[in-house]
C-alpha atoms as a PDB file:
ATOM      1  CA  UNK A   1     -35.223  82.643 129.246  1.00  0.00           C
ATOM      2  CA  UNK A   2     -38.690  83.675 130.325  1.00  0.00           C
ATOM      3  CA  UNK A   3     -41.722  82.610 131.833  1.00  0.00           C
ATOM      4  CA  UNK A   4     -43.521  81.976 128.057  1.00  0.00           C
ATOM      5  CA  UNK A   5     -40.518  80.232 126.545  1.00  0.00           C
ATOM      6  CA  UNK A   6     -40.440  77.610 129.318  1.00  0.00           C
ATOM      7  CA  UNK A   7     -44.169  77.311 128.696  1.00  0.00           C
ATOM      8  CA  UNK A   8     -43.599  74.412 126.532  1.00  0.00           C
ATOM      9  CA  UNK A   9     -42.441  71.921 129.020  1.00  0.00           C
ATOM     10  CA  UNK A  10     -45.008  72.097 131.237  1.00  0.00           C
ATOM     11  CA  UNK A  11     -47.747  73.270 128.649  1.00  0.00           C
ATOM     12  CA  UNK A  12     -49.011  69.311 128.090  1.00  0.00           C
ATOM     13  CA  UNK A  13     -49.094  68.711 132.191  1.00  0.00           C
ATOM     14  CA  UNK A  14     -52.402  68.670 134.345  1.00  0.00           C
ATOM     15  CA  UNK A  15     -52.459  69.410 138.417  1.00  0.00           C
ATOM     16  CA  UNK A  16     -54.306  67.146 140.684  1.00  0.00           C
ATOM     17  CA  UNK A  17     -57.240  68.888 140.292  1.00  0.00           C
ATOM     18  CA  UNK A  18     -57.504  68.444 136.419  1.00  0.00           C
ATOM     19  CA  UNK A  19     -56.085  65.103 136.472  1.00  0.00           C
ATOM     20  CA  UNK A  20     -58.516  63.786 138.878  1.00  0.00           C
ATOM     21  CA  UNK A  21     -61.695  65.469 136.343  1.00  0.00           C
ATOM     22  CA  UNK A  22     -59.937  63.697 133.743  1.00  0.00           C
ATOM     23  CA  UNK A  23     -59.876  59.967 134.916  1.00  0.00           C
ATOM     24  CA  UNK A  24     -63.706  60.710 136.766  1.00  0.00           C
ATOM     25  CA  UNK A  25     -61.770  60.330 140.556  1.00  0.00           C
ATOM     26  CA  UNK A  26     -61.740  62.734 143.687  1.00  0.00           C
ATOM     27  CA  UNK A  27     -58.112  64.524 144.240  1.00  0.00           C
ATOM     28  CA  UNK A  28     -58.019  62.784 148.079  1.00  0.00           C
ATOM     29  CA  UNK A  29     -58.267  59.926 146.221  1.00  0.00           C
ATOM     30  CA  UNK A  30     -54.952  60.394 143.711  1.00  0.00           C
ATOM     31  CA  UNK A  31     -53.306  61.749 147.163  1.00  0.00           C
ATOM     32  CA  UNK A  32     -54.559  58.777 149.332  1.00  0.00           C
ATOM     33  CA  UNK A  33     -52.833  56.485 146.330  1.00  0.00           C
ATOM     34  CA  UNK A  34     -49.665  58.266 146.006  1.00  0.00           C
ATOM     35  CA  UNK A  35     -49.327  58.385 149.794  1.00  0.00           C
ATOM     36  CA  UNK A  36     -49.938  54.969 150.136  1.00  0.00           C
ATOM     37  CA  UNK A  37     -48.046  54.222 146.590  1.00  0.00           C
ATOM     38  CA  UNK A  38     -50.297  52.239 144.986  1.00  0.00           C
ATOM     39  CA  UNK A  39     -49.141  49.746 142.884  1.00  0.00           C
ATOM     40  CA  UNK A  40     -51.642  50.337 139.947  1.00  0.00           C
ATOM     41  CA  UNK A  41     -51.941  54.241 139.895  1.00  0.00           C
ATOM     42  CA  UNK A  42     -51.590  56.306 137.139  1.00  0.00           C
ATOM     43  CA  UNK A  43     -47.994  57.937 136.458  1.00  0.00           C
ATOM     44  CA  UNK A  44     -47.110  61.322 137.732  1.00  0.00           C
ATOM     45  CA  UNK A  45     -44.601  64.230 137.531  1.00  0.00           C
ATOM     46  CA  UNK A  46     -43.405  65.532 140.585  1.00  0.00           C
ATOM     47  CA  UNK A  47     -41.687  69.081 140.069  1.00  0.00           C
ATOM     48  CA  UNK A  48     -40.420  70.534 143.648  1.00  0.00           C
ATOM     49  CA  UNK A  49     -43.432  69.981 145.798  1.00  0.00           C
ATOM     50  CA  UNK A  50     -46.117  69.958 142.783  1.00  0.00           C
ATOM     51  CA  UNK A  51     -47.561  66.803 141.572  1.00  0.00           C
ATOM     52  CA  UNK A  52     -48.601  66.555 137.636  1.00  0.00           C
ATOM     53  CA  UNK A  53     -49.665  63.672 134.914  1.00  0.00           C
ATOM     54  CA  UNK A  54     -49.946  64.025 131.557  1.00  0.00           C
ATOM     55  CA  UNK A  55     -52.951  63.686 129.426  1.00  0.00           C
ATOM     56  CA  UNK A  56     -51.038  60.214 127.396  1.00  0.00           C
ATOM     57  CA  UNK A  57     -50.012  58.807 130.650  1.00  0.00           C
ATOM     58  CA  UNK A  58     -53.892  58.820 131.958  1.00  0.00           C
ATOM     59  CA  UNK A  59     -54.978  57.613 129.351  1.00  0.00           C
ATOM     60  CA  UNK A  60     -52.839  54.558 129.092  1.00  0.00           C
ATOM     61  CA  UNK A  61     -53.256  53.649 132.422  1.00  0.00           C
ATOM     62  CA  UNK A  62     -57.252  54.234 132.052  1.00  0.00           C
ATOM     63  CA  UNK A  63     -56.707  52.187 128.698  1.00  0.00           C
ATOM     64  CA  UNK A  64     -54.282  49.270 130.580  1.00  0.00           C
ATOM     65  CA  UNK A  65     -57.147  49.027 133.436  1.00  0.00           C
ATOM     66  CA  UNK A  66     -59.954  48.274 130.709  1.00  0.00           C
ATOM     67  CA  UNK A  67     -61.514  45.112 131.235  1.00  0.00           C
ATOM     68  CA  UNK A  68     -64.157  43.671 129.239  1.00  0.00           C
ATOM     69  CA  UNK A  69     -66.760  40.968 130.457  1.00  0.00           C
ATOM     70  CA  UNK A  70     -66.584  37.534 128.701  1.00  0.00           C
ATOM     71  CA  UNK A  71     -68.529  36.791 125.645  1.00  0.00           C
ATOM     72  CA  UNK A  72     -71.857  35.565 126.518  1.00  0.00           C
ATOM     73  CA  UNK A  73     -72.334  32.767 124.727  1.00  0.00           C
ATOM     74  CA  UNK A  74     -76.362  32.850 125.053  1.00  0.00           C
ATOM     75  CA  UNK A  75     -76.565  30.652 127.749  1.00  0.00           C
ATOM     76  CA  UNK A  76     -78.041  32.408 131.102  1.00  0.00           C
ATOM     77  CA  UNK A  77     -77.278  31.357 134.700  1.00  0.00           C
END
């Protein structure tokens, strides 16, 4: 097997780096949550010493972490 056939397993996986771009956070701050292993973090891959998360992973944790203000019902405080 080589190098481009085993592309495909790993072809859909993002390092720190990209993961942390893609949910707007710092890398230290994905470390400083795995370290601590925060409860509500997003899912990752570990392979050897490398850390990865896919794409539909950070997005259903970005999606489960949505919160949405009450409806205003036209009265102000």
């Amino acid at each position: 097997m080589t190098a481009t056939e085993a592309a495909p397993i790993t072809s859909d996986l993002l390092d720190e780096s990209q993961a942390a771009q893609y949910c707007h956070l710092s890398k230290k701050t994905l470390q400083a949550w795995r370290s601590a292993r925060i409860e509500n973090q997003p899912p990752f891959v570990k392979l050897g010493r490398r850390v990865f998360y896919r794409p539909s992973d950070l997005d259903g944790w970005i999606k489960a972490n949505t919160h949405h203000s009450p409806t205003s019902n036209g009265s102000v405080l």
